[in-house]
N, C-alpha and C. Protein backbone atom coordinates (compact mmCIF):
# COMPACT_ATOMS: atom_id res chain seq x y z
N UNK A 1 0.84 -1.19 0.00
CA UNK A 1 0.00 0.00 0.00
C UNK A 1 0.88 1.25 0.00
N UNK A 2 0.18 2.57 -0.85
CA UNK A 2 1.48 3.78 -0.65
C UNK A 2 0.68 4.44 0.37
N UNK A 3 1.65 5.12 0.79
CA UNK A 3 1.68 6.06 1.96
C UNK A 3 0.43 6.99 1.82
N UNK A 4 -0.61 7.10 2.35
CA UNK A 4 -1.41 8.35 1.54
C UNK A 4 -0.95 9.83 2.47
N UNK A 5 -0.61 10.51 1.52
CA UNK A 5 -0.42 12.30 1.33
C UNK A 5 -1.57 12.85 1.67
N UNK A 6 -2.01 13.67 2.55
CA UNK A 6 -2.96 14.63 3.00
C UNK A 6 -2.10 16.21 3.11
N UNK A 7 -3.37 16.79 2.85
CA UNK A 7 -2.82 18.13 2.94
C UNK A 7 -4.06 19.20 2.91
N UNK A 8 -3.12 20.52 3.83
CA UNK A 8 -4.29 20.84 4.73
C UNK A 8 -4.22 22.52 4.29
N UNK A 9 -4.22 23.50 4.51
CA UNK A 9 -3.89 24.91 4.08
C UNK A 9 -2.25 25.27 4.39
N UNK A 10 -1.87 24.96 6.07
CA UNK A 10 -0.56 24.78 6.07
C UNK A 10 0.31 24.22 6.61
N UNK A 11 0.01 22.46 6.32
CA UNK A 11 0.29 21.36 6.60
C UNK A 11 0.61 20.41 5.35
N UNK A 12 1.58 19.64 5.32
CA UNK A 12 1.38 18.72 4.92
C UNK A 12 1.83 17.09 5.52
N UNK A 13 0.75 16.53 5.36
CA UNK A 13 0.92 15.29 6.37
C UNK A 13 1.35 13.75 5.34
N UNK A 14 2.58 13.35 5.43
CA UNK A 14 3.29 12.57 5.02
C UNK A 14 3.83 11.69 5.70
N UNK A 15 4.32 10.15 5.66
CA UNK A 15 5.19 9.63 5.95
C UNK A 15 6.76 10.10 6.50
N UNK A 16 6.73 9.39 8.08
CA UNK A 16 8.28 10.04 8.74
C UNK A 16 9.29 9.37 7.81
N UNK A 17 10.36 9.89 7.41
CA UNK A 17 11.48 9.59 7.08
C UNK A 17 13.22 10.09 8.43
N UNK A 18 13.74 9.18 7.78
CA UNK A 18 14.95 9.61 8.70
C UNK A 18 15.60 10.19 8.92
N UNK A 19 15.24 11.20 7.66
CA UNK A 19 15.18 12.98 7.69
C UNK A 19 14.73 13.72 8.37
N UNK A 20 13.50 13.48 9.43
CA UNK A 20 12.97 14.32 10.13
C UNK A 20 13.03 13.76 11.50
N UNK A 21 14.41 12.64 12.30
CA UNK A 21 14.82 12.50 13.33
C UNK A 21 15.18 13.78 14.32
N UNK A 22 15.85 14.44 12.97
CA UNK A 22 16.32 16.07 14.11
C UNK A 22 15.18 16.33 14.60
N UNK A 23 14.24 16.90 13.84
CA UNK A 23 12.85 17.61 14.09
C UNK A 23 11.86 17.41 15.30
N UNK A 24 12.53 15.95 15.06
CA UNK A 24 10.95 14.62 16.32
C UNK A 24 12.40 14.93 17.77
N UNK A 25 13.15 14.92 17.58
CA UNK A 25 13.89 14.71 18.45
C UNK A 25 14.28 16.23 19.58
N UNK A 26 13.82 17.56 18.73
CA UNK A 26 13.79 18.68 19.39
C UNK A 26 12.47 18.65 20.39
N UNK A 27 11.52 18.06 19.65
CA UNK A 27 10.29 18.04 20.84
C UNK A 27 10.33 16.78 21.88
N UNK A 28 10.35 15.59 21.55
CA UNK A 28 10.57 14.43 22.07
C UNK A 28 11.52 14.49 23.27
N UNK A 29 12.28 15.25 23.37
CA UNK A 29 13.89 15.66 24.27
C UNK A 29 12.97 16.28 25.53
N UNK A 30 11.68 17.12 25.34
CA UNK A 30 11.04 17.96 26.11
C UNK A 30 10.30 17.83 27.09
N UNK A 31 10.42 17.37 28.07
CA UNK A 31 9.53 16.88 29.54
C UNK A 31 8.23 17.43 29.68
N UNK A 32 8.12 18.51 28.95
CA UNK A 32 6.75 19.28 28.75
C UNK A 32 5.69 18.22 27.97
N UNK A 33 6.48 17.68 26.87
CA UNK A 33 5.67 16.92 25.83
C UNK A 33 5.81 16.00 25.91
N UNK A 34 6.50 15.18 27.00
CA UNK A 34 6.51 13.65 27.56
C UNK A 34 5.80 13.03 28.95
N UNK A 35 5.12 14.61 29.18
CA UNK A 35 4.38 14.29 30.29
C UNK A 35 3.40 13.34 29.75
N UNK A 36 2.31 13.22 29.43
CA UNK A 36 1.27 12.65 28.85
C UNK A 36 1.77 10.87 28.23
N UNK A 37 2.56 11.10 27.88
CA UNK A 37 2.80 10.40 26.55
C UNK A 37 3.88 9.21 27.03
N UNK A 38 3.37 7.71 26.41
CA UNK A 38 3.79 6.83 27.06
C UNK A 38 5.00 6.02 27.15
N UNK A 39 5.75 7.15 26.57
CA UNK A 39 7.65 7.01 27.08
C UNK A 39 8.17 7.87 27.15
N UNK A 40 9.54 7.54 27.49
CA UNK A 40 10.71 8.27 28.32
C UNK A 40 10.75 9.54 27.20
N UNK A 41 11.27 10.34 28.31
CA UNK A 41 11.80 11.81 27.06
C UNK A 41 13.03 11.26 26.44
N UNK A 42 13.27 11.88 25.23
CA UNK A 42 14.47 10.83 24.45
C UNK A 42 15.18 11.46 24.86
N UNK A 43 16.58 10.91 24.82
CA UNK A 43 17.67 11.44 25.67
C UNK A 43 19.25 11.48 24.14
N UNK A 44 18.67 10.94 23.41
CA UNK A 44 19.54 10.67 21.77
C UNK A 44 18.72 10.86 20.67
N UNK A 45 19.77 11.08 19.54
CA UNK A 45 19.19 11.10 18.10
C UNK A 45 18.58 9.93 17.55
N UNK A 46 18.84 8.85 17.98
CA UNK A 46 18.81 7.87 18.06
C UNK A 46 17.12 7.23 18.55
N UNK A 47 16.78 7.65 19.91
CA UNK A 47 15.30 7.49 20.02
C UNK A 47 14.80 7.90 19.06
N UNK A 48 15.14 8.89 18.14
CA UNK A 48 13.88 9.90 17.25
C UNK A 48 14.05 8.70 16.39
N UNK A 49 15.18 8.48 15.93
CA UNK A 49 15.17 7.52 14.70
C UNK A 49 14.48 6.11 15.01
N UNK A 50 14.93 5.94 16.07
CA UNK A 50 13.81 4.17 16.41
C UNK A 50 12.33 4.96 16.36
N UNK A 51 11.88 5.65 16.84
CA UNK A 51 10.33 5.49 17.17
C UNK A 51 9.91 5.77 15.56
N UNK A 52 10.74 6.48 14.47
CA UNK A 52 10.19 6.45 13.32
C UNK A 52 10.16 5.29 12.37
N UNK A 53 11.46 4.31 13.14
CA UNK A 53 11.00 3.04 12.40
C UNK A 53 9.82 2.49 12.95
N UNK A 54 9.63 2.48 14.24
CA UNK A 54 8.84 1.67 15.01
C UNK A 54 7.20 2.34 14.07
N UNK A 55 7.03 3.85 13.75
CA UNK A 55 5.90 4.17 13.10
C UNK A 55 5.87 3.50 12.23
N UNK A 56 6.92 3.47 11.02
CA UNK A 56 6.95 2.89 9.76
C UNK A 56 6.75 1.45 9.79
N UNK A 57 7.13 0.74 10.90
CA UNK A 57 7.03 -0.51 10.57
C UNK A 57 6.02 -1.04 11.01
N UNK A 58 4.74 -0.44 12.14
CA UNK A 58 3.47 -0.53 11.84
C UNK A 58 2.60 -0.48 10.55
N UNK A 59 3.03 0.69 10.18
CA UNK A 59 2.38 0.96 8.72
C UNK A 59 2.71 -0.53 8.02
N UNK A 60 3.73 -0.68 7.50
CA UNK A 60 3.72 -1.96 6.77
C UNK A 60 3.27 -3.25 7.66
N UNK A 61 3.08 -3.48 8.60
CA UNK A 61 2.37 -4.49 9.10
C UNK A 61 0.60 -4.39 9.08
N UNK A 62 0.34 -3.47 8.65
CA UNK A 62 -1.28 -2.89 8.77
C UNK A 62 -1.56 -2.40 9.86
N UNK A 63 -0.95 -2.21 10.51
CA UNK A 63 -1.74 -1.99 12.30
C UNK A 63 -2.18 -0.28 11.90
N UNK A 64 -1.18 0.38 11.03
CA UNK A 64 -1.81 1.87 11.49
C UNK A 64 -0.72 2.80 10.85
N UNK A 65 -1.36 3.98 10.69
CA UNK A 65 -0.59 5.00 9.92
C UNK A 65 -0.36 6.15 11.33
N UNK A 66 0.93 6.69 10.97
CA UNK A 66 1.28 7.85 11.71
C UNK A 66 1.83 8.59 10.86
N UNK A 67 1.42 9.90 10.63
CA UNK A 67 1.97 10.55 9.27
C UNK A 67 2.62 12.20 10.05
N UNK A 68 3.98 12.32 9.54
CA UNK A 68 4.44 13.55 10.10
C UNK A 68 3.45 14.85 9.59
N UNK A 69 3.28 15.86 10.71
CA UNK A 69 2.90 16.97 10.56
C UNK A 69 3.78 18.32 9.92
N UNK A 70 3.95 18.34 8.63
CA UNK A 70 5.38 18.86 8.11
C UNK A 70 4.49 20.54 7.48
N UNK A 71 4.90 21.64 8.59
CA UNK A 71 4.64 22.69 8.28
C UNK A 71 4.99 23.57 6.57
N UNK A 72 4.07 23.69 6.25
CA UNK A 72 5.00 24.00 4.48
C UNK A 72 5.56 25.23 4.54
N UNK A 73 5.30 25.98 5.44
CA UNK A 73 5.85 27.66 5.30
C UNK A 73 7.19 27.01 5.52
N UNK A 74 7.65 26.23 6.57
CA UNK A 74 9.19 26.38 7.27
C UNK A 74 9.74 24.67 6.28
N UNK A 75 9.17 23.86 5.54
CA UNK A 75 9.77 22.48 5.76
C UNK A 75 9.69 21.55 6.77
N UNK A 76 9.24 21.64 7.78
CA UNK A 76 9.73 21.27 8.94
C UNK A 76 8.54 20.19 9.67
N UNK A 77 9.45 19.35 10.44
CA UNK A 77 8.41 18.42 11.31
C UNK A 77 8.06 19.12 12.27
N UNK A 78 6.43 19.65 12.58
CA UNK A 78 6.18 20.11 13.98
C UNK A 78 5.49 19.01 14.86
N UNK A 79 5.09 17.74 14.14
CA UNK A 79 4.49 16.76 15.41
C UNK A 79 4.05 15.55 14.09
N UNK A 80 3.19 14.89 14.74
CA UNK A 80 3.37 13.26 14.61
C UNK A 80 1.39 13.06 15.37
N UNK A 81 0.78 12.77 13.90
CA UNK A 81 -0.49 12.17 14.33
C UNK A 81 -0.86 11.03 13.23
N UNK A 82 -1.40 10.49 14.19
CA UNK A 82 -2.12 8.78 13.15
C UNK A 82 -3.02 8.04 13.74
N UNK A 83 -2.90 7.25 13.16
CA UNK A 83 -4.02 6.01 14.07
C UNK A 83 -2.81 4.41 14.23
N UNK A 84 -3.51 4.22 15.39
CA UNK A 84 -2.51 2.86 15.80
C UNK A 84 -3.64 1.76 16.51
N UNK A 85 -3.48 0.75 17.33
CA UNK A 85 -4.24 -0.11 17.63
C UNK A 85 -5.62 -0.39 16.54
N UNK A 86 -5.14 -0.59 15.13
CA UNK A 86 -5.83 -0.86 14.27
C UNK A 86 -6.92 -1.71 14.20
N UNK A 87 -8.05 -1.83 13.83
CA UNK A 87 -8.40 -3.10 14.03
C UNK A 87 -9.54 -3.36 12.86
N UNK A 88 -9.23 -3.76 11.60
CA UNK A 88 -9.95 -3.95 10.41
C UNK A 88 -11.33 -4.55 10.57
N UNK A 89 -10.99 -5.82 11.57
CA UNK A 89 -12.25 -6.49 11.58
C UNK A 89 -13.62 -5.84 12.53
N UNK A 90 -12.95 -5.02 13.22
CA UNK A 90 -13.89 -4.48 14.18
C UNK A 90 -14.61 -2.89 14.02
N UNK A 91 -13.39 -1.99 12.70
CA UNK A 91 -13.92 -1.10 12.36
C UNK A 91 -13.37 -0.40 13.09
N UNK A 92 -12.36 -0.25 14.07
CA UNK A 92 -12.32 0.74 15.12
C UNK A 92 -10.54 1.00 14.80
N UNK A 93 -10.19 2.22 15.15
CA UNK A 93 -8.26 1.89 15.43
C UNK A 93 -8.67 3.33 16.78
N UNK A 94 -7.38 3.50 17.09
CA UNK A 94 -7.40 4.25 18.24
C UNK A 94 -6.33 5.48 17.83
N UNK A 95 -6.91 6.71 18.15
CA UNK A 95 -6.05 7.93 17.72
C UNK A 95 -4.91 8.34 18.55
N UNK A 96 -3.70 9.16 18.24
CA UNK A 96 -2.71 9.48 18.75
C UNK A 96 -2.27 10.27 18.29
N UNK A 97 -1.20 11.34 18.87
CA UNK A 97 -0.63 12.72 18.25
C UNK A 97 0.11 13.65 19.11
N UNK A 98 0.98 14.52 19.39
CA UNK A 98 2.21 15.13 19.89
C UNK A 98 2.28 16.63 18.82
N UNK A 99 2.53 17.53 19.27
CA UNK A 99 2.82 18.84 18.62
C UNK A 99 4.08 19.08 19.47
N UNK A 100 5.11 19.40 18.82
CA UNK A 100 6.18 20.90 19.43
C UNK A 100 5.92 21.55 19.75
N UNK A 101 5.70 21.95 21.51
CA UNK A 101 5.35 23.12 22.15
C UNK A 101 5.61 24.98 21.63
N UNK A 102 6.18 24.70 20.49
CA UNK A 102 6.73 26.14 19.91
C UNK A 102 5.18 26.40 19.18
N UNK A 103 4.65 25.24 18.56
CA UNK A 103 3.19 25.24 18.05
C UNK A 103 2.16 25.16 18.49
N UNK A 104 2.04 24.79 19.83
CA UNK A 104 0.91 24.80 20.73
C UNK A 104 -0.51 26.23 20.56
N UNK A 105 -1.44 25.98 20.86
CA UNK A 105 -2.41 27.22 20.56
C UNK A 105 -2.70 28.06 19.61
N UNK A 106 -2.02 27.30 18.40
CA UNK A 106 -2.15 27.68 16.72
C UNK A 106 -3.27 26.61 15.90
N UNK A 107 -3.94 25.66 16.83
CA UNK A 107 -4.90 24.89 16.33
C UNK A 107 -4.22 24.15 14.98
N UNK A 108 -2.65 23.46 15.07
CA UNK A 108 -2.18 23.07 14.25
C UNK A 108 -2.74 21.44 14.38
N UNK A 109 -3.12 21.16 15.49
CA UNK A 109 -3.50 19.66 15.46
C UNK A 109 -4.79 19.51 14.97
N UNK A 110 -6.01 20.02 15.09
CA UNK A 110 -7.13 20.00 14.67
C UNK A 110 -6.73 20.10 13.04
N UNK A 111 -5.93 21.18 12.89
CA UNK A 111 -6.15 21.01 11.24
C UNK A 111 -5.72 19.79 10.95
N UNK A 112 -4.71 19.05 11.37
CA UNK A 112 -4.17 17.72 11.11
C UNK A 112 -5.39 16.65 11.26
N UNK A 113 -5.94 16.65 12.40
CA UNK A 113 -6.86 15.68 12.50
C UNK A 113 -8.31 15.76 11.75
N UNK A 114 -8.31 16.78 11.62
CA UNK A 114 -9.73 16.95 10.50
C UNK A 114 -9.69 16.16 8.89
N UNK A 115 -8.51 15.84 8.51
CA UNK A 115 -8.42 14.80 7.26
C UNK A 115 -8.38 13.72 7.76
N UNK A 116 -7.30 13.45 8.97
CA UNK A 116 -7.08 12.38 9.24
C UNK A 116 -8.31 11.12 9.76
N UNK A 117 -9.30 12.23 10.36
CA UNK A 117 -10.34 11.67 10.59
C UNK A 117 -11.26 10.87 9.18
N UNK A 118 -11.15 11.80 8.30
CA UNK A 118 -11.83 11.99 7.13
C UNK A 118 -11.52 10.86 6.37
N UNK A 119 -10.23 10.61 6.40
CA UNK A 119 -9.27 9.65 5.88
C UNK A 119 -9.69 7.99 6.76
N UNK A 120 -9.73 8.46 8.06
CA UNK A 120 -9.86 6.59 9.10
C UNK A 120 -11.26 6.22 8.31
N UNK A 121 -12.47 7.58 8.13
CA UNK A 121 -13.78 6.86 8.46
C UNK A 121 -14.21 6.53 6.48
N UNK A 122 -13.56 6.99 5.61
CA UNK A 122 -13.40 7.10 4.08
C UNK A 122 -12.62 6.10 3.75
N UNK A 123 -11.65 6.16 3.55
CA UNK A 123 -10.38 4.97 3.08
C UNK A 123 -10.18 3.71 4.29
N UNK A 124 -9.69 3.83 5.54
CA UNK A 124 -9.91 2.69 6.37
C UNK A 124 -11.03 1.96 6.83
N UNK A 125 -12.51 2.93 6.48
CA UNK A 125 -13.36 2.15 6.60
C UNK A 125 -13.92 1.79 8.05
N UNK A 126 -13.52 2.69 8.95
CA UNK A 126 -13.37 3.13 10.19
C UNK A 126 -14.98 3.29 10.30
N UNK A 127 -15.82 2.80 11.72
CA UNK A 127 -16.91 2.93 12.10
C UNK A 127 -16.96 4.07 13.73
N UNK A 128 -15.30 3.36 14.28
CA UNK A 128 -15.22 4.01 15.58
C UNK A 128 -13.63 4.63 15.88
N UNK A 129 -13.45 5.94 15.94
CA UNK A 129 -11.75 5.93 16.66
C UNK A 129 -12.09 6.25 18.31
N UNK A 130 -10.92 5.81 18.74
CA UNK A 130 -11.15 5.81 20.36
C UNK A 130 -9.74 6.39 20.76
N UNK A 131 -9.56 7.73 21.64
CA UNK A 131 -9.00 8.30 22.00
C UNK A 131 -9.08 7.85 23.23
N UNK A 132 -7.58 7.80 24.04
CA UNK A 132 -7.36 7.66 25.26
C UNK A 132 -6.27 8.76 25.50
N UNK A 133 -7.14 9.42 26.60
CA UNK A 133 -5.73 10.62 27.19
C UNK A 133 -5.68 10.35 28.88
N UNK A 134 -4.85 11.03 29.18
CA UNK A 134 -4.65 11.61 30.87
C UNK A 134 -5.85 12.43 31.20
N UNK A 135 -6.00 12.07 32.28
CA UNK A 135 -7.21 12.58 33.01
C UNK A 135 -6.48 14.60 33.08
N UNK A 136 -5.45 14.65 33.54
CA UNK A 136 -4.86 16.26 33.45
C UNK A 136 -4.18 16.98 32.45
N UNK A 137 -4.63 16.15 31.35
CA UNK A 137 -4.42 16.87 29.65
C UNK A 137 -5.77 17.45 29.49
N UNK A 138 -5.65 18.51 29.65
CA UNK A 138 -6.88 19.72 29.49
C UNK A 138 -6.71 19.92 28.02
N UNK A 139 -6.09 20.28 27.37
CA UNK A 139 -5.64 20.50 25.74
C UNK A 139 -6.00 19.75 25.33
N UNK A 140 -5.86 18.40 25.39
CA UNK A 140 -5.90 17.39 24.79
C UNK A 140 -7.31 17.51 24.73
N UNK A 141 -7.92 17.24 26.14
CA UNK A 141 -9.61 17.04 25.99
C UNK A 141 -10.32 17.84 25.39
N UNK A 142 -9.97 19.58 25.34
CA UNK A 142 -10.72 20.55 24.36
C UNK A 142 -10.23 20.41 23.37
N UNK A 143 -9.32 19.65 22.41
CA UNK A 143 -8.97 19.46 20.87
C UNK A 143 -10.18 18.31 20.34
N UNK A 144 -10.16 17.17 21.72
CA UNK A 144 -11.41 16.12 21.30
C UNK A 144 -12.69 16.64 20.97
N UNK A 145 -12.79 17.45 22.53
CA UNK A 145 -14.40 17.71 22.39
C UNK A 145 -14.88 18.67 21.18
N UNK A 146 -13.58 19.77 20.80
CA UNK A 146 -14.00 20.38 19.44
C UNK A 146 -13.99 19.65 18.08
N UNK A 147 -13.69 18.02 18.22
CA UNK A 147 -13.54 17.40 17.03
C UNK A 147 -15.26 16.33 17.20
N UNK A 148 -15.81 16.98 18.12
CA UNK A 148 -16.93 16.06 18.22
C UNK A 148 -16.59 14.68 19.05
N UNK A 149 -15.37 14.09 19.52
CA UNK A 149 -15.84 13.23 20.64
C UNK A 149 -16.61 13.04 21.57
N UNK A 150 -16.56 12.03 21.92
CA UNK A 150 -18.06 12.11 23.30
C UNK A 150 -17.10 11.33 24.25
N UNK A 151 -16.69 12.16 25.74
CA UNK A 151 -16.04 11.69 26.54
C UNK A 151 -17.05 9.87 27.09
N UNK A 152 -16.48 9.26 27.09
CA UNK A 152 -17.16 7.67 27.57
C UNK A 152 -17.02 7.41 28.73
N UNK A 153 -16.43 7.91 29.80
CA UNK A 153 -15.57 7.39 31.18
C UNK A 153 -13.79 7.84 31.38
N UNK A 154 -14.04 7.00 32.61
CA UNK A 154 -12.76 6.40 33.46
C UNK A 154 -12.06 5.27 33.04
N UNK A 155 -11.04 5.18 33.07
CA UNK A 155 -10.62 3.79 33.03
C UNK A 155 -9.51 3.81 33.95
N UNK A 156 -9.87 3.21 35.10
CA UNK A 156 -8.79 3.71 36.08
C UNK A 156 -7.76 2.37 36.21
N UNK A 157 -6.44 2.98 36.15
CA UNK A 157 -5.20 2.67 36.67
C UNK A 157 -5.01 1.52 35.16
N UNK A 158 -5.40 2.07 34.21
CA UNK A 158 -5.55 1.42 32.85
C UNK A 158 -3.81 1.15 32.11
N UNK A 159 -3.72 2.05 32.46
CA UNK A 159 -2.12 1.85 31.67
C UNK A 159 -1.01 2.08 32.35
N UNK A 160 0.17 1.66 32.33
CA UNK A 160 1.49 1.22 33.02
C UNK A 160 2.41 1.87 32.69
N UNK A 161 2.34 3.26 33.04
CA UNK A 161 3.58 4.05 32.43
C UNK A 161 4.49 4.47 33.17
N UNK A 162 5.88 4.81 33.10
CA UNK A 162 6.87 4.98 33.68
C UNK A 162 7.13 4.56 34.85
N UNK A 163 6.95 3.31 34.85
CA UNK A 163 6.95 2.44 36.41
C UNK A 163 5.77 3.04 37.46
N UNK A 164 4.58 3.14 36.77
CA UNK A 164 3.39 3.29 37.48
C UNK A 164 2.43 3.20 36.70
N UNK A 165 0.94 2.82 37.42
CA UNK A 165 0.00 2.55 37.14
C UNK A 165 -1.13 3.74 36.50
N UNK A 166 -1.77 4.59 35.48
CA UNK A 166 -2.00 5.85 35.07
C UNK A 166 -3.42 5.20 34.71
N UNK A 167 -4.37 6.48 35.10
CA UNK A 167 -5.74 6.43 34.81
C UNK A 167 -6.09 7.41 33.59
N UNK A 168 -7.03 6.69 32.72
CA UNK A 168 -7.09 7.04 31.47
C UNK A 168 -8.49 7.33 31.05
N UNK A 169 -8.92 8.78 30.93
CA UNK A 169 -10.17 9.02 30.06
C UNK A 169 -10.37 8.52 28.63
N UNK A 170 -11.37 7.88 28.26
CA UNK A 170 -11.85 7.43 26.97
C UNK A 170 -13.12 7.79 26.48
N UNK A 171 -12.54 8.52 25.16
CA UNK A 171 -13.52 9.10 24.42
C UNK A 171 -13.66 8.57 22.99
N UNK A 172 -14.90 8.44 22.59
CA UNK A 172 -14.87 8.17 21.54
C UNK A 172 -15.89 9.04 20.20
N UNK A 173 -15.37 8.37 18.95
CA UNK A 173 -16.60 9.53 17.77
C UNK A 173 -16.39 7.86 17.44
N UNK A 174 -18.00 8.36 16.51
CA UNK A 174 -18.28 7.12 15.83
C UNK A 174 -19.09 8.07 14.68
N UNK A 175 -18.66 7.01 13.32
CA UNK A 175 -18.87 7.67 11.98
C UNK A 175 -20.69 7.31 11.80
N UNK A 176 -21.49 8.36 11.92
CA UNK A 176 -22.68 8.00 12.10
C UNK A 176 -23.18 8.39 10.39
């Protein structure tokens, strides 16, 4: 399957290459933007480059696309959104995404996710995406609720991150 190209007014959302390790690796380095998010702040050039194989090599297994957020004014990687926990037979994959705090409050992720959505419930054939955040990602939850999610619950002590147990709000849209 090729990579599908989206593009937005001033975005374009493409496949990571190992060209844009520097880029993932200026935000990724940032304790600000690793709070949430379910690994270590990278500490090498090296993390940026594994987690972009680790994207890419989902993609070719089917599980899920993660397509860089590549600003067109500058060239540049400002963040990383896709879908992962795929699941063909069930109709559902689960959403995910990270911005560079230099971009924060420019509504650069909504523009990203407004194809991407367009794209899970059109081409993947998507019935349900299911967002899971931190209960104290406030951002996070007003980017959902302006994309039309419907918060679902608690899921307490749901996921195992950084040598502890983390409670997780789940929201979901379903392509009606």
């Amino acid at each position: 399957m090729i990579y599908p190209v989206l593009e937005t007014e001033r975005l374009l959302l493409r496949q990571l290459t190992p060209d844009d390790a520097e880029d993932l690796f200026a935000y990724f380095s940032l304790d600000e933007v690793m709070e949430y998010y379910d690994l270590d702040t990278f500490k090498t050039l090296e993390d940026a480059q594994n987690i972009i194989t680790y994207f890419n090599d989902e993609f070719k297994k089917g599980k899920g696309f993660r397509w860089a957020l590549e600003l067109k004014s500058e060239k540049k990687v400002i963040g990383t959104c896709g879908y992962h926990n795929w699941y063909p037979a069930h109709s559902r994959a689960e959403i995910g995404y990270e911005l560079n705090p230099q971009f924060w409050r420019n509504s650069y992720m909504k523009e990203a996710l407004l194809p991407i959505l367009i794209f899970g419930f059109e081409s993947m054939r998507l019935h349900r995406v299911d967002a899971f955040i931190d209960p104290g990602n406030i951002s996070s939850e007003k980017l959902l609720h302006s994309l039309n999610f419907k918060e679902e619950g608690m899921l307490r002590d749901y996921f195992f991150e950084k040598g502890r147990f983390v409670d997780a709000k789940i929201f979901g849209l379903i392509n009606e």
